[in-house]
C-alpha atoms as a PDB file:
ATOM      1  CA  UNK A   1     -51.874 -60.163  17.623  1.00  0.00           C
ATOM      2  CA  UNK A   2     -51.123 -57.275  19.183  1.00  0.00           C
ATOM      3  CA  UNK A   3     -51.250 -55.628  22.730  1.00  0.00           C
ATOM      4  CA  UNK A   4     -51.873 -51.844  23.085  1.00  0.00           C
ATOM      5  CA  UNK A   5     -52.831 -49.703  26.167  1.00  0.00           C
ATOM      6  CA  UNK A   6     -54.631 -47.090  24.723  1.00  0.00           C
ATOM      7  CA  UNK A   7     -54.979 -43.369  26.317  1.00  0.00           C
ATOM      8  CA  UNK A   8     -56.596 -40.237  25.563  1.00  0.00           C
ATOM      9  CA  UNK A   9     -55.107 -39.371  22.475  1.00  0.00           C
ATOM     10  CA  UNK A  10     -56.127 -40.578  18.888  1.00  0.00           C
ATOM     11  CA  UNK A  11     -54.140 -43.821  18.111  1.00  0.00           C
ATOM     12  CA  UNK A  12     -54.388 -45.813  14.808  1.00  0.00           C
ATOM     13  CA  UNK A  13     -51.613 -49.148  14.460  1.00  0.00           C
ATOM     14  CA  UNK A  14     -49.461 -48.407  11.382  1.00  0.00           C
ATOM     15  CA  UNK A  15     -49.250 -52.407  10.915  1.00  0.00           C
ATOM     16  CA  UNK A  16     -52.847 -53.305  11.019  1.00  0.00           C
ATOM     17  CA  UNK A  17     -53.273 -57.150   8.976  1.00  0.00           C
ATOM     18  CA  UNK A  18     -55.491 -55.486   6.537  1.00  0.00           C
ATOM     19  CA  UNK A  19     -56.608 -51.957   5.257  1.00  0.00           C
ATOM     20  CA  UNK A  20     -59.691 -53.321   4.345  1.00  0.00           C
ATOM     21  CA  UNK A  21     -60.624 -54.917   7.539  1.00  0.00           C
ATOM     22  CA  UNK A  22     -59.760 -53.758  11.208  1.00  0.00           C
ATOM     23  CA  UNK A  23     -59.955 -56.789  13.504  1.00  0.00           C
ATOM     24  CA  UNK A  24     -59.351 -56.105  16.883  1.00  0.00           C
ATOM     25  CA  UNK A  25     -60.425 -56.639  20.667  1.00  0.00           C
ATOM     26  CA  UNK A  26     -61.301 -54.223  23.486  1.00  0.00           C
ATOM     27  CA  UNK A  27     -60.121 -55.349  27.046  1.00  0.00           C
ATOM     28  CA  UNK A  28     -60.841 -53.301  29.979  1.00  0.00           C
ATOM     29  CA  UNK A  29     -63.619 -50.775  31.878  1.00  0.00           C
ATOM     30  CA  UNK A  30     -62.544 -47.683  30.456  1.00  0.00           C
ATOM     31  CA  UNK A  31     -64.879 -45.450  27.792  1.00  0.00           C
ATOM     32  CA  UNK A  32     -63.086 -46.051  24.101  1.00  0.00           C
ATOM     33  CA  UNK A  33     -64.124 -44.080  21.585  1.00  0.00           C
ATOM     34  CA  UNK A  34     -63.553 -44.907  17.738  1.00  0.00           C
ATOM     35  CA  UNK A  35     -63.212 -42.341  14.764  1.00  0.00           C
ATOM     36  CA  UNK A  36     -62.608 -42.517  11.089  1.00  0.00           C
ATOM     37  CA  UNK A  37     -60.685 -40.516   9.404  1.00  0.00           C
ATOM     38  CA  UNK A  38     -57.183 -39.999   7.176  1.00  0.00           C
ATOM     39  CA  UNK A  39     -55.003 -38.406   9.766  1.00  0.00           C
ATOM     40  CA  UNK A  40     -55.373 -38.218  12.969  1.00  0.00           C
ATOM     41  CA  UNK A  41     -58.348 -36.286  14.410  1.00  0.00           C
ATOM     42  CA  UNK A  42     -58.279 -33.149  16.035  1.00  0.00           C
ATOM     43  CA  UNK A  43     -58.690 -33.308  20.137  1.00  0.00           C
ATOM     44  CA  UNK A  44     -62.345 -31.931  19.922  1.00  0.00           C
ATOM     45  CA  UNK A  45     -63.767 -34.618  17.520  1.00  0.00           C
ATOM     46  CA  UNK A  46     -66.287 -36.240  18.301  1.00  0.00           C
ATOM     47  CA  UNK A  47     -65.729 -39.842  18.450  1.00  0.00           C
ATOM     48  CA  UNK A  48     -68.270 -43.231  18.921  1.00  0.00           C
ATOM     49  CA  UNK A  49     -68.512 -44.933  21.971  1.00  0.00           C
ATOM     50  CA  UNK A  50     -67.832 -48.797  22.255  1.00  0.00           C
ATOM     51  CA  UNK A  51     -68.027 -50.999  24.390  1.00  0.00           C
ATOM     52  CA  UNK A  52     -65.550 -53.889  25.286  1.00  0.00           C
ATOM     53  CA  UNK A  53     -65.922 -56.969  22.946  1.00  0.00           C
ATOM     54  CA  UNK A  54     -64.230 -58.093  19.356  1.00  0.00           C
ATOM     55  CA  UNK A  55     -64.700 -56.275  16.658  1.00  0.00           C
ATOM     56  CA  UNK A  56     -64.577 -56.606  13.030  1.00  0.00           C
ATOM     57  CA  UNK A  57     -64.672 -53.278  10.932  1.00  0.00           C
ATOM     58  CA  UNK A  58     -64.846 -51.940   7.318  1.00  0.00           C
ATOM     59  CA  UNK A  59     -64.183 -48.825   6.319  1.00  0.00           C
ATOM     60  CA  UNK A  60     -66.899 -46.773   5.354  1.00  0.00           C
ATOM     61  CA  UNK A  61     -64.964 -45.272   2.536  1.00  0.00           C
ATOM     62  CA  UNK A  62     -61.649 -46.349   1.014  1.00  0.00           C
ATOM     63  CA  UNK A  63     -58.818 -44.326   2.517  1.00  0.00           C
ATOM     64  CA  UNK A  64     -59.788 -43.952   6.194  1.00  0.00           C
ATOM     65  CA  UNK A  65     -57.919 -44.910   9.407  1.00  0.00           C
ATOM     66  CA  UNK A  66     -59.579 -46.424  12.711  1.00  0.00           C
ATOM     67  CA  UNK A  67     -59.002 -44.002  15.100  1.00  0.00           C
ATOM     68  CA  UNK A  68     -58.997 -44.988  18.749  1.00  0.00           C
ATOM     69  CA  UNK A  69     -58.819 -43.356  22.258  1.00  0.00           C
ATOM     70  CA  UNK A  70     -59.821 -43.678  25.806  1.00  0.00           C
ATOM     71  CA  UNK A  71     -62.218 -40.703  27.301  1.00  0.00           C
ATOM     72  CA  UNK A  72     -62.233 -41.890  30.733  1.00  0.00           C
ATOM     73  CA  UNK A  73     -60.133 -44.959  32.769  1.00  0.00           C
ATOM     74  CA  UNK A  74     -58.505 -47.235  30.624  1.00  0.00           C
ATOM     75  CA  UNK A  75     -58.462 -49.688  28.277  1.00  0.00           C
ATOM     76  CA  UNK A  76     -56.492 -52.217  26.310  1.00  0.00           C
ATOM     77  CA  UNK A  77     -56.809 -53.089  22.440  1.00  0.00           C
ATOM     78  CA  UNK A  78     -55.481 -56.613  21.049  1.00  0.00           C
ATOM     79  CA  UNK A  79     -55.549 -56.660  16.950  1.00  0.00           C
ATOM     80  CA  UNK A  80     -54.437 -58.441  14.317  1.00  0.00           C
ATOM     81  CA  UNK A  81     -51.036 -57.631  12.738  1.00  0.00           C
ATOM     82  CA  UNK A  82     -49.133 -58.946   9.954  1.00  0.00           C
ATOM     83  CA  UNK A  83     -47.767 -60.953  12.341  1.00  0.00           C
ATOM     84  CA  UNK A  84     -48.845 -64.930  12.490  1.00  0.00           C
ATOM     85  CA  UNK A  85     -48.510 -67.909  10.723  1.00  0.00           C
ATOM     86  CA  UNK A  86     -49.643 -67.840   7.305  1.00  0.00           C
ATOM     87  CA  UNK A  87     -51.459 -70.526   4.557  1.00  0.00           C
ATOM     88  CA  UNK A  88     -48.960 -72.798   2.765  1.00  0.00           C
ATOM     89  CA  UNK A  89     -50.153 -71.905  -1.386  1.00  0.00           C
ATOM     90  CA  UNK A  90     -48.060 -74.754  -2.816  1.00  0.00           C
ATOM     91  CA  UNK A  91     -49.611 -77.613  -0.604  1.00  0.00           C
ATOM     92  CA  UNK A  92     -53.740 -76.260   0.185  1.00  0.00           C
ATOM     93  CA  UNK A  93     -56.691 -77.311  -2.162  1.00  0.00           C
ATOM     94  CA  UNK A  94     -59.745 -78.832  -2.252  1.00  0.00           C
ATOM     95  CA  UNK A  95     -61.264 -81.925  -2.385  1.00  0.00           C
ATOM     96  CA  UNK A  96     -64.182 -82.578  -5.050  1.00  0.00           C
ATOM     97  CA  UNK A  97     -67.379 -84.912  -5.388  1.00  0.00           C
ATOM     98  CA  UNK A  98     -69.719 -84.367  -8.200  1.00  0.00           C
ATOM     99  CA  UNK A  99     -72.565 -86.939 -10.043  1.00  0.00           C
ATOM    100  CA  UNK A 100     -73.628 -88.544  -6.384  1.00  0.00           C
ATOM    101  CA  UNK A 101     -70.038 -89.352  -5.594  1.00  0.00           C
ATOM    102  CA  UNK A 102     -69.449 -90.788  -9.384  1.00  0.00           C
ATOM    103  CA  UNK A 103     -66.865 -87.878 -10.126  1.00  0.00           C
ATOM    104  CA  UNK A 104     -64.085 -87.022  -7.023  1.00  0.00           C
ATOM    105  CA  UNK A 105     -61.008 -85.918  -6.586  1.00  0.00           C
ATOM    106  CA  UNK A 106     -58.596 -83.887  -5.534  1.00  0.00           C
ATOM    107  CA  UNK A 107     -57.150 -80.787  -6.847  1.00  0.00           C
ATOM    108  CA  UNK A 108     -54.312 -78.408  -5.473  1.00  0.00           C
ATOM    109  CA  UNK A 109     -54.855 -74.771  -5.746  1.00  0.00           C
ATOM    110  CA  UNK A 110     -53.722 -71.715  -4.024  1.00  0.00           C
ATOM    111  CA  UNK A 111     -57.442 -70.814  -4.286  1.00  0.00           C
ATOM    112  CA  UNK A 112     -59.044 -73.417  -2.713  1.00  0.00           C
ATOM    113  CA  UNK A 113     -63.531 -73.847  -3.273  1.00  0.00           C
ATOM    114  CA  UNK A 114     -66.042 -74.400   0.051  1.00  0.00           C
ATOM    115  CA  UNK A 115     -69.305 -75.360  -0.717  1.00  0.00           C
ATOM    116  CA  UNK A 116     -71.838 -75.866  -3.267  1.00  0.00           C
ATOM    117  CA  UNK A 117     -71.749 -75.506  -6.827  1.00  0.00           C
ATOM    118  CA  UNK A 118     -75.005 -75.910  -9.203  1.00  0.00           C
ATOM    119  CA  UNK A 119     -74.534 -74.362 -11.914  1.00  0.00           C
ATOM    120  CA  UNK A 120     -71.259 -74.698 -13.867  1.00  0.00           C
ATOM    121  CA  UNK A 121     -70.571 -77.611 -16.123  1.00  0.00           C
ATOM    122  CA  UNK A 122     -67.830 -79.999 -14.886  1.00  0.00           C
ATOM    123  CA  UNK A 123     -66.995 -83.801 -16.768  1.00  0.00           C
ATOM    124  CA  UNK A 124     -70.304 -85.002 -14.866  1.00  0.00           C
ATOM    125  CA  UNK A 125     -74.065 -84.104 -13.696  1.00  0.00           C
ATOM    126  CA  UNK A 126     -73.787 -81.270 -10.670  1.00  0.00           C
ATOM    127  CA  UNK A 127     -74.258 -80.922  -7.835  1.00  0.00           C
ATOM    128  CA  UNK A 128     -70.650 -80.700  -6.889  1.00  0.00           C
ATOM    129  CA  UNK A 129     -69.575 -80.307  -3.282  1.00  0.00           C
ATOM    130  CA  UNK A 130     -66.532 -78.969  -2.260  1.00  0.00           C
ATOM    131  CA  UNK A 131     -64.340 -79.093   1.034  1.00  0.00           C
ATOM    132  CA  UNK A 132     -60.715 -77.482   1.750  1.00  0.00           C
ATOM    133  CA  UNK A 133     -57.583 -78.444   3.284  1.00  0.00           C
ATOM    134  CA  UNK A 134     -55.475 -75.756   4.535  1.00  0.00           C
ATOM    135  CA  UNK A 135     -52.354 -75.761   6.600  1.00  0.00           C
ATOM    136  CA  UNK A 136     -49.325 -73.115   7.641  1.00  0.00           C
ATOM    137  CA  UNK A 137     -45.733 -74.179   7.700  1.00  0.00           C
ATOM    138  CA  UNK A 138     -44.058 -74.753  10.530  1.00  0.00           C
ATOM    139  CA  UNK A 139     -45.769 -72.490  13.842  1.00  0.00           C
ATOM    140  CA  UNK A 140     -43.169 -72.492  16.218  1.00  0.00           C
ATOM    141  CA  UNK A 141     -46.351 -72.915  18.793  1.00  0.00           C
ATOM    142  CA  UNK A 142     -44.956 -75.573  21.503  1.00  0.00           C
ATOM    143  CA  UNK A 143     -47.236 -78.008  23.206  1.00  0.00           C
ATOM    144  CA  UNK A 144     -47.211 -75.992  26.413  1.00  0.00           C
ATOM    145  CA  UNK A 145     -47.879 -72.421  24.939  1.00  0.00           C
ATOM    146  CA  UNK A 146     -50.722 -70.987  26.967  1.00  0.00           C
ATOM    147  CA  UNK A 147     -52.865 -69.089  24.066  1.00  0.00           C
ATOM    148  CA  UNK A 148     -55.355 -65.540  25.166  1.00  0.00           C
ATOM    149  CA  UNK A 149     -56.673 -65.797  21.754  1.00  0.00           C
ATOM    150  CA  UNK A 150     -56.596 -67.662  18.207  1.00  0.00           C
ATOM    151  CA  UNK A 151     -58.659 -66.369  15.280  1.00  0.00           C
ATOM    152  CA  UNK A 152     -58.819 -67.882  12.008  1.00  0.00           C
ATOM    153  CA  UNK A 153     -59.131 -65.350   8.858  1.00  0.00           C
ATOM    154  CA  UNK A 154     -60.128 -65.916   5.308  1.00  0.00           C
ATOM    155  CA  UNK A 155     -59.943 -63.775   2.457  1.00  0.00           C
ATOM    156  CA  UNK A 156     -62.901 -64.440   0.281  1.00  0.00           C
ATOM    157  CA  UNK A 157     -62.271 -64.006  -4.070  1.00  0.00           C
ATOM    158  CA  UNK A 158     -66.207 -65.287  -4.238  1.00  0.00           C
ATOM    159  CA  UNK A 159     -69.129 -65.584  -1.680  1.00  0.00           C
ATOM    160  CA  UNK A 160     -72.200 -65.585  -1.157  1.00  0.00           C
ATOM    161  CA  UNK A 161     -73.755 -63.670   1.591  1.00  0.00           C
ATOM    162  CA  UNK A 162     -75.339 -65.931   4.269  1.00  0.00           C
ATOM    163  CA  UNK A 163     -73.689 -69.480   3.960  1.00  0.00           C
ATOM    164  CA  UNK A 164     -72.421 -70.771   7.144  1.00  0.00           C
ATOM    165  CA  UNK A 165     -68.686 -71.947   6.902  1.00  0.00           C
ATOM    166  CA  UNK A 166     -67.597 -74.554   9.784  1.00  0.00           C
ATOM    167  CA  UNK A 167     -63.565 -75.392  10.450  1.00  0.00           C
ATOM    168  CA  UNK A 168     -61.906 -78.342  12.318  1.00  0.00           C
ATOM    169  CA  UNK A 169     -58.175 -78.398  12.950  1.00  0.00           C
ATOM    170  CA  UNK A 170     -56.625 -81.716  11.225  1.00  0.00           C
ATOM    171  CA  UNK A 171     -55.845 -83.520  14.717  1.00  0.00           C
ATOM    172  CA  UNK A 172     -51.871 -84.550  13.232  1.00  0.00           C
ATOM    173  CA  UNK A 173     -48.570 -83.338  14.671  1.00  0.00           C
ATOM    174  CA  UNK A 174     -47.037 -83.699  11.131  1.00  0.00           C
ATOM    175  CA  UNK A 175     -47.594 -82.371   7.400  1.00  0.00           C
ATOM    176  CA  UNK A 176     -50.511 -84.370   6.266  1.00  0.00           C
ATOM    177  CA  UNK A 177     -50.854 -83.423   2.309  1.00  0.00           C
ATOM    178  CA  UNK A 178     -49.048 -86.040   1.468  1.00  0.00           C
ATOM    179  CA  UNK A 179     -51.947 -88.635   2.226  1.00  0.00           C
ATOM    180  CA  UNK A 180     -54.582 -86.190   0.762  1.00  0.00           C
ATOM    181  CA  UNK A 181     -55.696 -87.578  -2.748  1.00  0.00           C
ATOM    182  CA  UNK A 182     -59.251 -87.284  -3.196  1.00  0.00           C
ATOM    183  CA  UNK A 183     -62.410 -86.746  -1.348  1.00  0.00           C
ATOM    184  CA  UNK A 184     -62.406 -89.502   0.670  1.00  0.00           C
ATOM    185  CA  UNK A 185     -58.724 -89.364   2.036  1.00  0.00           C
ATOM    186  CA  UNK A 186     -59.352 -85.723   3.203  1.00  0.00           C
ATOM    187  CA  UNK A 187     -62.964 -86.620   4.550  1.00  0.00           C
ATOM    188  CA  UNK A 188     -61.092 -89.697   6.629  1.00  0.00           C
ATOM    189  CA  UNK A 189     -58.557 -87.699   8.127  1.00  0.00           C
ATOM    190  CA  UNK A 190     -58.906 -87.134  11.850  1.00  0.00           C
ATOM    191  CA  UNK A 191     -60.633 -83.847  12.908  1.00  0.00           C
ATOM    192  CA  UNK A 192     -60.260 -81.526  15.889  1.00  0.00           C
ATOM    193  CA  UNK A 193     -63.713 -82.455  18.377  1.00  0.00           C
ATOM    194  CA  UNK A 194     -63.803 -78.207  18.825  1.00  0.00           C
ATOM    195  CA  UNK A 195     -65.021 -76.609  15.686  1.00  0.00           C
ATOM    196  CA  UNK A 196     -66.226 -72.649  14.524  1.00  0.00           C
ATOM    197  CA  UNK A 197     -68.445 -71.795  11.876  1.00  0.00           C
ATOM    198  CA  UNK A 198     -69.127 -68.250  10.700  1.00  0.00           C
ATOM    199  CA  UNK A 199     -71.283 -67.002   8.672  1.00  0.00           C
ATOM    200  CA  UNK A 200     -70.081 -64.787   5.257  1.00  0.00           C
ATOM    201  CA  UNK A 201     -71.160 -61.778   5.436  1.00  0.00           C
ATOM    202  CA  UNK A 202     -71.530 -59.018   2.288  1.00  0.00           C
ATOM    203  CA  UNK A 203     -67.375 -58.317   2.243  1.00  0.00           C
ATOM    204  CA  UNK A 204     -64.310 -60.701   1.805  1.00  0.00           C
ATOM    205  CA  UNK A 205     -63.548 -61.282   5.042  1.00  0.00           C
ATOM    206  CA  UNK A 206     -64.249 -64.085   7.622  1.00  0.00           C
ATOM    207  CA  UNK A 207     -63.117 -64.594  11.392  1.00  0.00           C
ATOM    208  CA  UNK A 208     -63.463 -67.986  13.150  1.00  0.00           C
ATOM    209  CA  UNK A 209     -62.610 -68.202  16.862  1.00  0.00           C
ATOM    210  CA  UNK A 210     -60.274 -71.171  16.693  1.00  0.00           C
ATOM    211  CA  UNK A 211     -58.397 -70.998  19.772  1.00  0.00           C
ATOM    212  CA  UNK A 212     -60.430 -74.081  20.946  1.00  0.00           C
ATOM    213  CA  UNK A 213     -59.266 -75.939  17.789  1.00  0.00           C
ATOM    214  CA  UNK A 214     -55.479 -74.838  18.337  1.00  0.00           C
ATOM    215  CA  UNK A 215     -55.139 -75.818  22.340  1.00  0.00           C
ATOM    216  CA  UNK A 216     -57.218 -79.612  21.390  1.00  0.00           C
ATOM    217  CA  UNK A 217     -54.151 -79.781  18.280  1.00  0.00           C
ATOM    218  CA  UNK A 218     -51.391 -78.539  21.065  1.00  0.00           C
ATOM    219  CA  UNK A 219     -52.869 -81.754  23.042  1.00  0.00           C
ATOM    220  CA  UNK A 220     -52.189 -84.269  20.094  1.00  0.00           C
ATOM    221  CA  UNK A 221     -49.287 -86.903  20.945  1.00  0.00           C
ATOM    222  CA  UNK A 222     -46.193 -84.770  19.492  1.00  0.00           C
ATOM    223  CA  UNK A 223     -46.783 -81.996  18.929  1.00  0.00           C
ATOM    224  CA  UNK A 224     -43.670 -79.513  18.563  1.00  0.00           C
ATOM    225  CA  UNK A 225     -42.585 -76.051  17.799  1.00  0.00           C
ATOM    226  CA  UNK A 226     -41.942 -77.971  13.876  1.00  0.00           C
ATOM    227  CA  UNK A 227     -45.903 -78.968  13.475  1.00  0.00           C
ATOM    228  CA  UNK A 228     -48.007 -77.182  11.424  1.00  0.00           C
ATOM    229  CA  UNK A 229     -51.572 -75.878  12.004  1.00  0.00           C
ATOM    230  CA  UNK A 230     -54.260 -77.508   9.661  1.00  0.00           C
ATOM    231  CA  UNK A 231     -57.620 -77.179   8.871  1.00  0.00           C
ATOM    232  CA  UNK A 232     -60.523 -78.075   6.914  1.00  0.00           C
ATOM    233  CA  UNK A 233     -63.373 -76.302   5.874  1.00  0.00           C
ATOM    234  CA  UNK A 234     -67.080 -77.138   4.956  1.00  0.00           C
ATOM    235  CA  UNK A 235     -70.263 -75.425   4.283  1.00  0.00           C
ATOM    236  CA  UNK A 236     -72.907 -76.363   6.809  1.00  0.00           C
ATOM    237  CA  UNK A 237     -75.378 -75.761   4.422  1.00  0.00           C
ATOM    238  CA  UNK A 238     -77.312 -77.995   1.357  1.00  0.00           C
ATOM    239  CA  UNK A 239     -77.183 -77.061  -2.494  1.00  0.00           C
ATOM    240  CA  UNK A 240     -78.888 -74.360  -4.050  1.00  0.00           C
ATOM    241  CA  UNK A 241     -80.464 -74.694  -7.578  1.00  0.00           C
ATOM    242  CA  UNK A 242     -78.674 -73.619 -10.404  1.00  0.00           C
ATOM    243  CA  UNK A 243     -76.351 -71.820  -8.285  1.00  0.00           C
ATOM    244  CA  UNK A 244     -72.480 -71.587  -7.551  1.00  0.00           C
ATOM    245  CA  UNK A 245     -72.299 -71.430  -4.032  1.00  0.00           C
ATOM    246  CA  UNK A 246     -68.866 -72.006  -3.121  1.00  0.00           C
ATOM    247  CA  UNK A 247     -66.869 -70.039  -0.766  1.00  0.00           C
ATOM    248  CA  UNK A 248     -63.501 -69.262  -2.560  1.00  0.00           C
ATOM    249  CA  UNK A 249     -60.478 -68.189  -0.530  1.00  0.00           C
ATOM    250  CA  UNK A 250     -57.176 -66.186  -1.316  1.00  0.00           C
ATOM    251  CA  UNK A 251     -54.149 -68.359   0.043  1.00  0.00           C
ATOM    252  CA  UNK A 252     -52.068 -65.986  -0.711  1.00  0.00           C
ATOM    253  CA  UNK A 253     -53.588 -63.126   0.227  1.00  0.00           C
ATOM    254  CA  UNK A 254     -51.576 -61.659   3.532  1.00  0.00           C
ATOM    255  CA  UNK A 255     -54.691 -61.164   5.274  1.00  0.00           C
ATOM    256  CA  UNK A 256     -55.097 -65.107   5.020  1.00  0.00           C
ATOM    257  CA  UNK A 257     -53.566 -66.162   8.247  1.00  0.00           C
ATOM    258  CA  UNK A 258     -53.868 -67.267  11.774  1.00  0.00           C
ATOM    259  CA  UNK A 259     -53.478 -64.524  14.676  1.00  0.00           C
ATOM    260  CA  UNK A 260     -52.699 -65.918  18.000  1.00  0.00           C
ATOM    261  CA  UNK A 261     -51.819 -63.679  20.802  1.00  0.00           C
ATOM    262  CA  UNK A 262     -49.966 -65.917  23.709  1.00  0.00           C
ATOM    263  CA  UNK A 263     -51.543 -65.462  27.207  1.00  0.00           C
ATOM    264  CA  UNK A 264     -47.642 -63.507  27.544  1.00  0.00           C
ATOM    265  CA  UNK A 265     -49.331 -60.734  25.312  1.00  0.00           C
ATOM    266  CA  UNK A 266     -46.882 -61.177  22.669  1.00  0.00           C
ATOM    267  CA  UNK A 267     -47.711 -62.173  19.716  1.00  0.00           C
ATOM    268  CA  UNK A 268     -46.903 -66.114  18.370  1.00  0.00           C
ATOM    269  CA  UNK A 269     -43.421 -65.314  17.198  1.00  0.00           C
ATOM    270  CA  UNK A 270     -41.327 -66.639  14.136  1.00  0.00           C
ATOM    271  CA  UNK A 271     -44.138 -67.826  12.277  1.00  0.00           C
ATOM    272  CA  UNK A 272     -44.246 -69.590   9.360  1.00  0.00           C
ATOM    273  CA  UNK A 273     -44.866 -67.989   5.739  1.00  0.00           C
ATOM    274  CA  UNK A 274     -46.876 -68.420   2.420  1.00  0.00           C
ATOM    275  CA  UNK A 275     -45.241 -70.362   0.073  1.00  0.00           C
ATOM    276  CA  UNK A 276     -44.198 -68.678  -2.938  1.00  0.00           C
END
């Protein structure tokens, strides 16, 4: 993330993590007012109060900016850049269990499934249940790193409104897809005690507050600048008749990623990437 002191002229960040979704935090006592628009507003506008807190934004239309400024004393913004470890797409999937645990597995995919599916025909009788593994490359976060913030986002390719997502961090100092075969070898892998659920909402994106997760996994007996960050992913939630519905996220999506700003104010720095 990103640390900006903003003043009383419009501002809008040129490297925001997503034009689709504006993620960011207001620090401070000052009046900030937000505006949307394609270039930079005119002094006069008239912009919307806010008050200090995180926010997650959508565009009303396609095509605006976030515009920013300060009216009176000050104020600082923290958002998510393109900066910050992102999702491995070579090593993530899911794990599977269908037929009342008669049909399980495990199944790599760059587009891994959360949740509950009903309706589509598989080898045997639904319901199916699905839960993901997830994990960055190396990200260069020592053991010692104080963290201000950590958020967790997913980019959604299907959702349904209103299901309840929960993550752990995969309590391991090393890779850990190697010992990931089927359902039960990801469900008896050792899990974070801190977890965050959110709840999909009608767009793409979700946010998770993980920085709980990421200081517990900073804890775990060698942990290094070389370990990666890993997760899993359930839905808290029970079937649903004849429906699909899983959760599916983009892996290699760029807004797919972890954001943590170090208590420093800089950003985590010389991150890992995607895989190809």
């Amino acid at each position: 993330m990103i640390e900006h002191a903003i003043d009383s002229g419009w501002w809008s960040p040129t490297d925001w993590s997503s034009e689709d979704l504006f993620s960011f935090t207001v620090d401070g006592t000052g009046a900030v007012e937000l505006h949307w628009a394609v270039a930079e507003p005119a002094a006069a506008a008239a912009g919307s109060p806010i008050e200090a807190g995180q926010y997650q934004l959508v565009p009303p239309l396609a095509g605006l900016k976030l515009w920013l400024r300060v009216v009176s004393g000050a104020a600082t913004i923290y958002y998510a850049s393109k900066d910050g470890p992102q999702f491995l797409t070579t090593i993530g999937g899911h794990a599977y269990s269908g037929n009342a645990g008669g049909d399980e597995g495990w199944q790599q995919t760059a587009l891994p499934s959360i949740g509950h599916d009903d309706a589509t025909v598989r080898a045997q009788a639904n319901p199916y249940e699905y839960r993901a593994y997830i994990t960055t490359d190396d990200a260069n976060l020592s053991s010692t790193e104080d963290l201000q913030s950590a958020m967790l986002v997913l980019k959604l390719v299907q959702w349904i409104p209103g299901r309840t997502l929960r993550v752990y961090g995969m309590k391991y100092s090393t890779d850990q897809s190697g010992n990931i075969t089927d359902w039960d070898s990801l469900d008896g892998r050792t899990r974070t005690t801190a977890y965050a659920d959110a709840t999909i909402s009608t767009g793409p994106f979700m946010t998770f507050d993980v920085q709980a997760i990421i200081e517990e996994l900073q804890a775990v007996s060698g942990w290094g600048t070389t370990s990666p960050i890993q997760f899993y992913l359930k839905d808290t939630g029970s079937v649903v008749t004849d429906v699909d519905a899983r959760a599916v996220v983009d892996l290699g999506s760029a807004d797919t990623r972890v954001a943590i700003l170090l208590l420093s104010g800089e950003p985590l720095a010389g991150a890992g990437i995607g895989g190809p």
